[in-house]
Structure formats: structure tokens, C-alpha cells
N, C-alpha and C. Protein backbone atom coordinates (compact mmCIF):
# COMPACT_ATOMS: atom_id res chain seq x y z
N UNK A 1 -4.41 29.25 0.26
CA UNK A 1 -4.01 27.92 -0.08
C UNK A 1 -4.84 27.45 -1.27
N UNK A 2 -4.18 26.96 -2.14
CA UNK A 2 -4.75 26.26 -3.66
C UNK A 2 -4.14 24.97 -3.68
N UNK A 3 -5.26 24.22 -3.13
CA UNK A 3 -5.33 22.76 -2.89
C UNK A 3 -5.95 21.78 -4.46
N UNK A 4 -5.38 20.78 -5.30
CA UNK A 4 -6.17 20.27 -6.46
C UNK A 4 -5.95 18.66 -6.07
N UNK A 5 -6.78 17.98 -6.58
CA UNK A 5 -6.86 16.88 -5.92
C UNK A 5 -5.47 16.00 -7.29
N UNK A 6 -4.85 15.52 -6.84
CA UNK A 6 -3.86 14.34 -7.37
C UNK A 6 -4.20 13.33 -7.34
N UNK A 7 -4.05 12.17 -6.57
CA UNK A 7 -4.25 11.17 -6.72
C UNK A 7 -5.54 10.17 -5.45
N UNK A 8 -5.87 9.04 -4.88
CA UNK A 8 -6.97 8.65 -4.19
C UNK A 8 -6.98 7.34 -4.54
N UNK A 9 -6.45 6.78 -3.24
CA UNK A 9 -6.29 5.08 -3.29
C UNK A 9 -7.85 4.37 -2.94
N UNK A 10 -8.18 3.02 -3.82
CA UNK A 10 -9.01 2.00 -3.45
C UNK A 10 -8.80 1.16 -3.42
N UNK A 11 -8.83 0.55 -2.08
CA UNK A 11 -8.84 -1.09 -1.87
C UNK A 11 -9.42 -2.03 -2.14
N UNK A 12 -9.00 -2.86 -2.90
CA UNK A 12 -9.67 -3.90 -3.41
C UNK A 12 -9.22 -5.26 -3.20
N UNK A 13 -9.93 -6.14 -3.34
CA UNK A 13 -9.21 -7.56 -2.92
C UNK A 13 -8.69 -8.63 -4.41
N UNK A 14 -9.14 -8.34 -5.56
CA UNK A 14 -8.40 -8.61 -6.55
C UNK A 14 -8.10 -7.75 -7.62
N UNK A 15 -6.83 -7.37 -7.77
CA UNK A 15 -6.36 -6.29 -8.67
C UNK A 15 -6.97 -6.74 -10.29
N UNK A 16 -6.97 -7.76 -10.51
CA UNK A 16 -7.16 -8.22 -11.83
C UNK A 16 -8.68 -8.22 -11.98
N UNK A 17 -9.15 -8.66 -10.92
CA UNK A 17 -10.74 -7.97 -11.28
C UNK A 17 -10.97 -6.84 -11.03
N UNK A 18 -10.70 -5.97 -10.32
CA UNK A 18 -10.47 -4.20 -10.40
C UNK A 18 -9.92 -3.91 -11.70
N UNK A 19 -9.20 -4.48 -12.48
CA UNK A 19 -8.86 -3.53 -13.51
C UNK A 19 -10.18 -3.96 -14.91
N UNK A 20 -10.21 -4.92 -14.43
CA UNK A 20 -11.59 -5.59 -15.71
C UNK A 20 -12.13 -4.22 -15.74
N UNK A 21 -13.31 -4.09 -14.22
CA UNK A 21 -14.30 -3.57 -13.62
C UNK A 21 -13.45 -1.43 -14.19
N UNK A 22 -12.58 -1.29 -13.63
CA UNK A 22 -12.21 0.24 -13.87
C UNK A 22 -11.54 0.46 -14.85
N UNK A 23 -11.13 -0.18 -15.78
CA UNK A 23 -10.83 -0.32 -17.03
C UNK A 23 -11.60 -0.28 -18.25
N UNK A 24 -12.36 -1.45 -18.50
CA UNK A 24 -13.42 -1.94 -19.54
C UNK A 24 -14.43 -1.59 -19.23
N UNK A 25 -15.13 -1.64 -17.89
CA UNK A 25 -16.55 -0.74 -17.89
C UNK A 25 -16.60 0.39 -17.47
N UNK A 26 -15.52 0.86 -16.49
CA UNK A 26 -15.62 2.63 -16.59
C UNK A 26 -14.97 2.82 -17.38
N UNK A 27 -13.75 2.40 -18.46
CA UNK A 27 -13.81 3.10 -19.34
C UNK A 27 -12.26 3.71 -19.40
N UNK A 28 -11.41 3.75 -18.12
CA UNK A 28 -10.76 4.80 -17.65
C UNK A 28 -9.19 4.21 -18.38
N UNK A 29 -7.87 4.58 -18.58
CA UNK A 29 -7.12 4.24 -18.58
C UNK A 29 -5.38 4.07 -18.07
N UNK A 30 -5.20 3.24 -18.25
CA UNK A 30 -4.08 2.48 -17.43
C UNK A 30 -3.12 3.54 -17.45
N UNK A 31 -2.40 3.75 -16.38
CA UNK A 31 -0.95 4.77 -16.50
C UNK A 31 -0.20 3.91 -15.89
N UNK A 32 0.05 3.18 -15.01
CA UNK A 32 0.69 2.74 -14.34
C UNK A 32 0.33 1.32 -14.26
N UNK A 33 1.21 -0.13 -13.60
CA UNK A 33 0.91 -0.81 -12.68
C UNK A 33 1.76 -1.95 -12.79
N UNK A 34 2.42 -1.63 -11.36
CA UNK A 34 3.27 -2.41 -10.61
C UNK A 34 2.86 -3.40 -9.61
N UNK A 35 3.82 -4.16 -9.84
CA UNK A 35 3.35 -5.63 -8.60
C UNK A 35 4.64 -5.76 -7.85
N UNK A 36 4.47 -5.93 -6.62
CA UNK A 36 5.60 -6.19 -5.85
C UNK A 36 5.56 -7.63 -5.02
N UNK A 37 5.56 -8.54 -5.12
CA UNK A 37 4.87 -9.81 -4.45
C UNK A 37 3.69 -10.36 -4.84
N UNK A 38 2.91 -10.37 -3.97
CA UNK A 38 1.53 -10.69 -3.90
C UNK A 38 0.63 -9.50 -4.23
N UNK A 39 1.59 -8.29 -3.70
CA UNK A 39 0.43 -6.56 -3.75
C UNK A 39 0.58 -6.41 -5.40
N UNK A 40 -0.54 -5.40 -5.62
CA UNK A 40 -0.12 -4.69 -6.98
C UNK A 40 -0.49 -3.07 -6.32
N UNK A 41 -0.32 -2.58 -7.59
CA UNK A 41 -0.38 -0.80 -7.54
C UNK A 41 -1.18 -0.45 -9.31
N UNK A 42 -1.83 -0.17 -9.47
CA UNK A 42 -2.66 -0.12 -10.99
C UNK A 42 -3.43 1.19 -10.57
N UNK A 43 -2.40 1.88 -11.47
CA UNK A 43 -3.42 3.70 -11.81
C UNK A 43 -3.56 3.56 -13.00
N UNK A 44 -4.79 4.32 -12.58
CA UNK A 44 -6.38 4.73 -13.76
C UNK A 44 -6.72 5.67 -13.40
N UNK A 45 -7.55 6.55 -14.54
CA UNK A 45 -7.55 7.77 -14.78
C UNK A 45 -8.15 7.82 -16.17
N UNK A 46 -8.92 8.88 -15.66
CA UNK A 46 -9.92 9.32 -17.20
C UNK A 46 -8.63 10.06 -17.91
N UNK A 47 -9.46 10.18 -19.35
CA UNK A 47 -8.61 11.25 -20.19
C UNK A 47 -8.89 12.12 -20.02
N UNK A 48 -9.67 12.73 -19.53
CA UNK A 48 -10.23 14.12 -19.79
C UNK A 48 -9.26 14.78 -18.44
N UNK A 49 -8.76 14.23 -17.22
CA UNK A 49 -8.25 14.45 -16.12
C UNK A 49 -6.56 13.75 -15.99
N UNK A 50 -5.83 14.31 -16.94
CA UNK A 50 -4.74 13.51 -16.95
C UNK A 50 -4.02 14.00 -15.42
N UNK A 51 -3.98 15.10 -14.81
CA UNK A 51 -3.72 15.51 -13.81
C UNK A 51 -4.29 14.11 -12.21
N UNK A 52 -5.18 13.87 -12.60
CA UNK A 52 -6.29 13.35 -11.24
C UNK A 52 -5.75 11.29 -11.09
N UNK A 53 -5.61 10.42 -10.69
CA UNK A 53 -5.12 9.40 -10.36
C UNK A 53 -6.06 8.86 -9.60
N UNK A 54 -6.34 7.55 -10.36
CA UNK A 54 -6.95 6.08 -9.18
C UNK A 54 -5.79 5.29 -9.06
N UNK A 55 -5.27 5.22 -7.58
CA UNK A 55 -4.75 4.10 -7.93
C UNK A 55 -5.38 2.68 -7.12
N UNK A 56 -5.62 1.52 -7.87
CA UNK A 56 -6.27 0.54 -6.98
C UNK A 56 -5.33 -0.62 -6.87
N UNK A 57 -5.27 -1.17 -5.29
CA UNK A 57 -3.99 -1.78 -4.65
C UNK A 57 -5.15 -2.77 -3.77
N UNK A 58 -3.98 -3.70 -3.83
CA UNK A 58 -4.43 -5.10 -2.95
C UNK A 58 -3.90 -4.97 -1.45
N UNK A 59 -2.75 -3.97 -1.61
CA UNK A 59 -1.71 -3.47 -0.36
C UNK A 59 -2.28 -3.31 0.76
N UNK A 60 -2.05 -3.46 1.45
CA UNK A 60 -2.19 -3.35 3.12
C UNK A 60 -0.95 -3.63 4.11
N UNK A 61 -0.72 -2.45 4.66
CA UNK A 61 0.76 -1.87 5.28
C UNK A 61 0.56 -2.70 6.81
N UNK A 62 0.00 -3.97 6.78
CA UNK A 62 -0.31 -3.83 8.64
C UNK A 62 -0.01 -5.90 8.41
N UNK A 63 -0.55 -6.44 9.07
CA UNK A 63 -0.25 -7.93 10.07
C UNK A 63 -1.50 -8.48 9.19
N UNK A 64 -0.88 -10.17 8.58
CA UNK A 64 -2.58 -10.81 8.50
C UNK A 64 -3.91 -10.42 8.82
N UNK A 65 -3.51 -9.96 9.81
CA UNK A 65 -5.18 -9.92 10.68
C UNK A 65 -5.44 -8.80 10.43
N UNK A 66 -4.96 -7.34 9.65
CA UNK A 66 -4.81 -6.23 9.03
C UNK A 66 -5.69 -6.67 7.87
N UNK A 67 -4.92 -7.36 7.28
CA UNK A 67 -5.96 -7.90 5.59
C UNK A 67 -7.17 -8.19 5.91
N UNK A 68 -7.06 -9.70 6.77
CA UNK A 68 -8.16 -9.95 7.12
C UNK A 68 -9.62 -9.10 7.54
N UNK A 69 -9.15 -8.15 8.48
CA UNK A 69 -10.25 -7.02 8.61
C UNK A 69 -10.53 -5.77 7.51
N UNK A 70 -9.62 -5.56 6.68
CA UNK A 70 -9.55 -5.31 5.40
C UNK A 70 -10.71 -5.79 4.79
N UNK A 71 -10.09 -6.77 4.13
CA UNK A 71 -10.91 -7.95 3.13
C UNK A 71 -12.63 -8.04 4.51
N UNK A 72 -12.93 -8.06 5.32
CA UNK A 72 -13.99 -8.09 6.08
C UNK A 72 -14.79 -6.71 5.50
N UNK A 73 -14.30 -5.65 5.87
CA UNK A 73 -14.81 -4.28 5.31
C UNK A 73 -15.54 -4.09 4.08
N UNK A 74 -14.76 -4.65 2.90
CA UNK A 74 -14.90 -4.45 1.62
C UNK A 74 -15.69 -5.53 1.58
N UNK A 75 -15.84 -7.04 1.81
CA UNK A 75 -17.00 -7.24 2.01
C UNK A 75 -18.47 -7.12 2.32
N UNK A 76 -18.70 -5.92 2.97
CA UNK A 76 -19.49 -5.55 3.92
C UNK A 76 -19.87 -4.09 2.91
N UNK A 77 -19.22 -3.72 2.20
CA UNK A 77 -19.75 -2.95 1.18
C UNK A 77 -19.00 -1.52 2.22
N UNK A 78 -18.32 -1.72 3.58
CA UNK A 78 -17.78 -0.46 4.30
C UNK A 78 -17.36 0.27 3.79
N UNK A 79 -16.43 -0.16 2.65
CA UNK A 79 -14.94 0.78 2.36
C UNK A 79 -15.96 2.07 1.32
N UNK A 80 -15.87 3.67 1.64
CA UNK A 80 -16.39 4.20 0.34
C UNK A 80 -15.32 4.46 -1.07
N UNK A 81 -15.88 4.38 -2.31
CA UNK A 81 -15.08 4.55 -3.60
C UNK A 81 -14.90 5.80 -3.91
N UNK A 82 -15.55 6.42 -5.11
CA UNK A 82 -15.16 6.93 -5.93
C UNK A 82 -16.75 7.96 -6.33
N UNK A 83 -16.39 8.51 -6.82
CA UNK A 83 -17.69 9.48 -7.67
C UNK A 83 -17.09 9.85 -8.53
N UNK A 84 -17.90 9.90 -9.71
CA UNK A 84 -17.69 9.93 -10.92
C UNK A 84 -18.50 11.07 -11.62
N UNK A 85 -18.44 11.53 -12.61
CA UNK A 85 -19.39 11.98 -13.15
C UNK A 85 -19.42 12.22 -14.85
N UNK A 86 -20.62 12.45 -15.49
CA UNK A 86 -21.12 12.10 -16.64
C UNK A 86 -22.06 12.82 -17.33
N UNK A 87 -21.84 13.29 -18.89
CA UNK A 87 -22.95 14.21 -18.99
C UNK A 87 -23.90 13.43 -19.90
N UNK A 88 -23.85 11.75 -19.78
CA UNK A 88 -24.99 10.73 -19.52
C UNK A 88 -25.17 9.87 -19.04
N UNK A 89 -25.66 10.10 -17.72
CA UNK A 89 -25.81 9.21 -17.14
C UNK A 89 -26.80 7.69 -17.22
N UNK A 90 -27.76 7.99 -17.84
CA UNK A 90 -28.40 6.84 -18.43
C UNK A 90 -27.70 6.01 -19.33
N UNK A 91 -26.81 6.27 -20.38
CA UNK A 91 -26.21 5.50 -21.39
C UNK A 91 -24.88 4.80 -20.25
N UNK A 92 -24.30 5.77 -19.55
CA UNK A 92 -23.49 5.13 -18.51
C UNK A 92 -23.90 3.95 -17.94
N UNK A 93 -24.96 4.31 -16.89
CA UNK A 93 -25.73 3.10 -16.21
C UNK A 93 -25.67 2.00 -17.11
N UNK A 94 -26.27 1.91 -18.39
CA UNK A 94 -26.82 1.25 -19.36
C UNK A 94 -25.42 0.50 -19.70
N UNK A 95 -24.60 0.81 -19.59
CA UNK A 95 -23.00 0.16 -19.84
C UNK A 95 -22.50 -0.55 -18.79
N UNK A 96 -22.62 0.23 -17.81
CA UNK A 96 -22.31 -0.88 -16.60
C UNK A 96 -22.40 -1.88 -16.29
N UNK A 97 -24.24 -2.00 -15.98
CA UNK A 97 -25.33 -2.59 -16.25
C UNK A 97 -25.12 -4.40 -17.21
N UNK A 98 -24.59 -3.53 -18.32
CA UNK A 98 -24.70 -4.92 -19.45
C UNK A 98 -23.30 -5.32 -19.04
N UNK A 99 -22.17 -4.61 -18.54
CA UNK A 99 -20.93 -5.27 -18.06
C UNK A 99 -20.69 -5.79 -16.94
N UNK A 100 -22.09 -5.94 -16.13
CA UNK A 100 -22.36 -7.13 -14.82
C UNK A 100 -21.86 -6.20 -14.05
N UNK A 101 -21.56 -5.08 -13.64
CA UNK A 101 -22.09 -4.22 -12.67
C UNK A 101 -23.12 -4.44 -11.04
N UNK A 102 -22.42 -4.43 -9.70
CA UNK A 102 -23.67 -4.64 -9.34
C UNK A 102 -23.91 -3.69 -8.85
N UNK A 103 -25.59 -3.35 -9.52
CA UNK A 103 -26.27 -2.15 -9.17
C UNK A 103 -26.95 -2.26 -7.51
N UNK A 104 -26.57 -0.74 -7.29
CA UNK A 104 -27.07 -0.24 -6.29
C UNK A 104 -28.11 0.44 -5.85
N UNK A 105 -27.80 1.32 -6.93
CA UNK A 105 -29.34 2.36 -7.26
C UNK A 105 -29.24 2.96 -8.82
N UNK A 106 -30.50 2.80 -9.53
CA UNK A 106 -30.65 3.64 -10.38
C UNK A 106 -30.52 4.44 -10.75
N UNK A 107 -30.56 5.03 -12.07
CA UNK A 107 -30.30 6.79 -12.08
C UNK A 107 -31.73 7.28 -11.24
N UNK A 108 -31.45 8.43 -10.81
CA UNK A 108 -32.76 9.21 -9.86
C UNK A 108 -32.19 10.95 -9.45
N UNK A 109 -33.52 11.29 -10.01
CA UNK A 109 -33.26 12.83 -9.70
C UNK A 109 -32.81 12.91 -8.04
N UNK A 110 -31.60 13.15 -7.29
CA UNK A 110 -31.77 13.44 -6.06
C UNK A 110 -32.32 14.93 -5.39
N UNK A 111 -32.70 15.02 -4.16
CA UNK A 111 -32.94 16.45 -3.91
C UNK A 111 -31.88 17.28 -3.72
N UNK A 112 -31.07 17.13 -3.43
CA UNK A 112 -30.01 18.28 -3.56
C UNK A 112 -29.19 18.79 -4.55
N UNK A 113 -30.34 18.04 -6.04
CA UNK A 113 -30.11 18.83 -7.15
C UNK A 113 -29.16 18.26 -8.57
N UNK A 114 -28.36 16.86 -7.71
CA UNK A 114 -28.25 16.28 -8.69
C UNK A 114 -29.16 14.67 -9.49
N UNK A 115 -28.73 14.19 -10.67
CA UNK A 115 -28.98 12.85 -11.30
C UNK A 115 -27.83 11.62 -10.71
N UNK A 116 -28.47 10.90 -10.26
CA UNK A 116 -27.09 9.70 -9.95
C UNK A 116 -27.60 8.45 -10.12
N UNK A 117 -26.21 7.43 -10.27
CA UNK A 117 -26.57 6.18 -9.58
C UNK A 117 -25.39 5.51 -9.01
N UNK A 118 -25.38 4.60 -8.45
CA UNK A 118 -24.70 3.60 -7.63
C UNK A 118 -24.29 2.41 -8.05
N UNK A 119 -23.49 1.72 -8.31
CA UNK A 119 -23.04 0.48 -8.11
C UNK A 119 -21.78 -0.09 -7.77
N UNK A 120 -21.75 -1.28 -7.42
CA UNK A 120 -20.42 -1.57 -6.53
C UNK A 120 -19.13 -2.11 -7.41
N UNK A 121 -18.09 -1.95 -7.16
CA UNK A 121 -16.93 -2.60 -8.18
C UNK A 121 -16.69 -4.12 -7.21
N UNK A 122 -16.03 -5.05 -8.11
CA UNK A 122 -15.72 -6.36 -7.67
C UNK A 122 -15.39 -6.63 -6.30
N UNK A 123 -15.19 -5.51 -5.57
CA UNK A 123 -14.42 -5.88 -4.39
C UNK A 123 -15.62 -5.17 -3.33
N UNK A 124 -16.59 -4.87 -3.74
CA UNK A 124 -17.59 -3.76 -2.70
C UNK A 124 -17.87 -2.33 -2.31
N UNK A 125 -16.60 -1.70 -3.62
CA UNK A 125 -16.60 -0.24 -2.86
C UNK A 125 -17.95 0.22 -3.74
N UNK A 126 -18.41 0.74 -3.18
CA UNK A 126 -19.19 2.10 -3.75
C UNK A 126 -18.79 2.75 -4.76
N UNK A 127 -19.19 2.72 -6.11
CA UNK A 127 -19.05 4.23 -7.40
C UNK A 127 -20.08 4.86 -7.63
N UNK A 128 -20.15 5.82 -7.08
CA UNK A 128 -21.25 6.74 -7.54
C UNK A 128 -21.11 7.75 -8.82
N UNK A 129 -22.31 7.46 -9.69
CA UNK A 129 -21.72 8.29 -10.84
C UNK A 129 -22.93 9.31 -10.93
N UNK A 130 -22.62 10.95 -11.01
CA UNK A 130 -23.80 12.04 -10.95
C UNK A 130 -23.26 12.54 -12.52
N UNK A 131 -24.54 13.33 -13.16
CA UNK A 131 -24.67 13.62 -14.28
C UNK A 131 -25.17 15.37 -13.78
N UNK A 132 -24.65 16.66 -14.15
CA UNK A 132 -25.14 17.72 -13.38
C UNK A 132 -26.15 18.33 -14.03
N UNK A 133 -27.19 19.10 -13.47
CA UNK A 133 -28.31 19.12 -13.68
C UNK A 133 -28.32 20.07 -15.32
N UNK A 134 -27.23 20.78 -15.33
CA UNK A 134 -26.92 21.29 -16.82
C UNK A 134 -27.03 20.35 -18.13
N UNK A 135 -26.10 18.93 -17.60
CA UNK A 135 -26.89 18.44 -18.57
C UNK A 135 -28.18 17.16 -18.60
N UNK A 136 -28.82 17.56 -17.92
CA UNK A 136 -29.73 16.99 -17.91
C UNK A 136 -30.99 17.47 -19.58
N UNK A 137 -31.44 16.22 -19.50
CA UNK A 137 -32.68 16.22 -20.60
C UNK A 137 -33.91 16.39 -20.56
């Protein structure tokens, strides 16, 4: 079996600040994005990975009280995002950073060999971005 990854939904609670946040400070760009009501659907995607898909949605398939515990989660920083990666991670950080980013963790050698750091997009998920030890400085 030859499995490649396609696409990987994140929930967020405002599409329009998700696209600021995965747009303008990661950088990534727009392929898609549809609104159907109140939901949207907005895929992003690096260039370098035209194959690979974010798509980030306000959607939730379930009852008020579905959102509601939703929107509770992503509050709470529960929901996990995305990993990223970079062959600089300091100038990355350093972009985020000045684009109001909220940081999580610094860049830091980890022990299992990679460089990373952390910070959260508008809605709470987790982006972790690693830099691999090849290119490290």
C-alpha cells in the first residue's frame, strides 16, 4: 500500500481570521474557498506542495450544542493543527512573531533531534513549525 497525504481539515471559529493568520503570516496560498451560509471551506497550501491541502472550515456537521463544544475545545487550545516545516526556522519565528502570532514556544533544539517552535493560530490550534537538523546552522 502507497498511502500520500492529500488533504487535512482545521477548525476554526473565524474563517476570516484563519485566512489573515494562514495566508499572510504563513505565507501559504489560496486554492479554494467557498461559503455556504454561515460555514466557509478555504484551502491553503504551500507552493512547494501543490499536491498536499489545508482546508480551514467554520463547519460543524452536528446540533448547536455540537459548535458550542467545538468552539469550547478550540478555546482551550484542545483541537491539534498542523506542522510545518522550514529550512529557517528563526527568520520564520521572527515573521510570525512581528505578525502577532501567539507564541508558544521558541525555536529550541529538541531531543529527538529536531529545531522547532510553536504558536497558536486565531482560533487555538497548535502550528508547530520544525526546521531539520540538515539545515541547521
Amino acid at each position: 500500500m502507497d498511502l500520500t497525504l492529500s488533504t487535512c481539515f482545521v477548525q476554526v471559529t473565524d474563517p476570516d481570521e484563519a485566512l489573515a493568520f494562514y495566508r499572510d503570516a504563513l505565507g501559504l496560498e489560496v486554492r479554494n474557498d467557498v461559503a455556504r451560509g454561515a460555514s466557509r471551506w478555504i484551502t491553503v497550501g504551500s507552493p512547494a506542495q501543490p499536491g498536499v491541502s489545508i482546508v480551514i472550515t467554520n463547519y460543524v456537521n452536528g446540533s448547536p450544542d455540537d459548535n458550542d463544544t467545538v468552539a469550547a475545545l478550540l478555546a482551550k487550545g484542545a483541537m491539534n493543527g498542523v506542522h510545518f516545516r522550514t529550512g529557517d526556522l528563526d527568520a520564520t519565528f521572527d515573521h510570525l512573531r512581528s505578525a502577532g502570532a501567539e507564541v508558544v514556544q521558541e525555536p529550541a533544539d529538541q531531543p529527538w533531534g529536531t529545531r522547532d517552535c510553536a504558536v497558536r493560530d486565531p482560533a487555538g490550534n497548535l502550528v508547530r513549525i520544525d526546521q531539520p537538523p540538515s539545515a541547521w546552522s
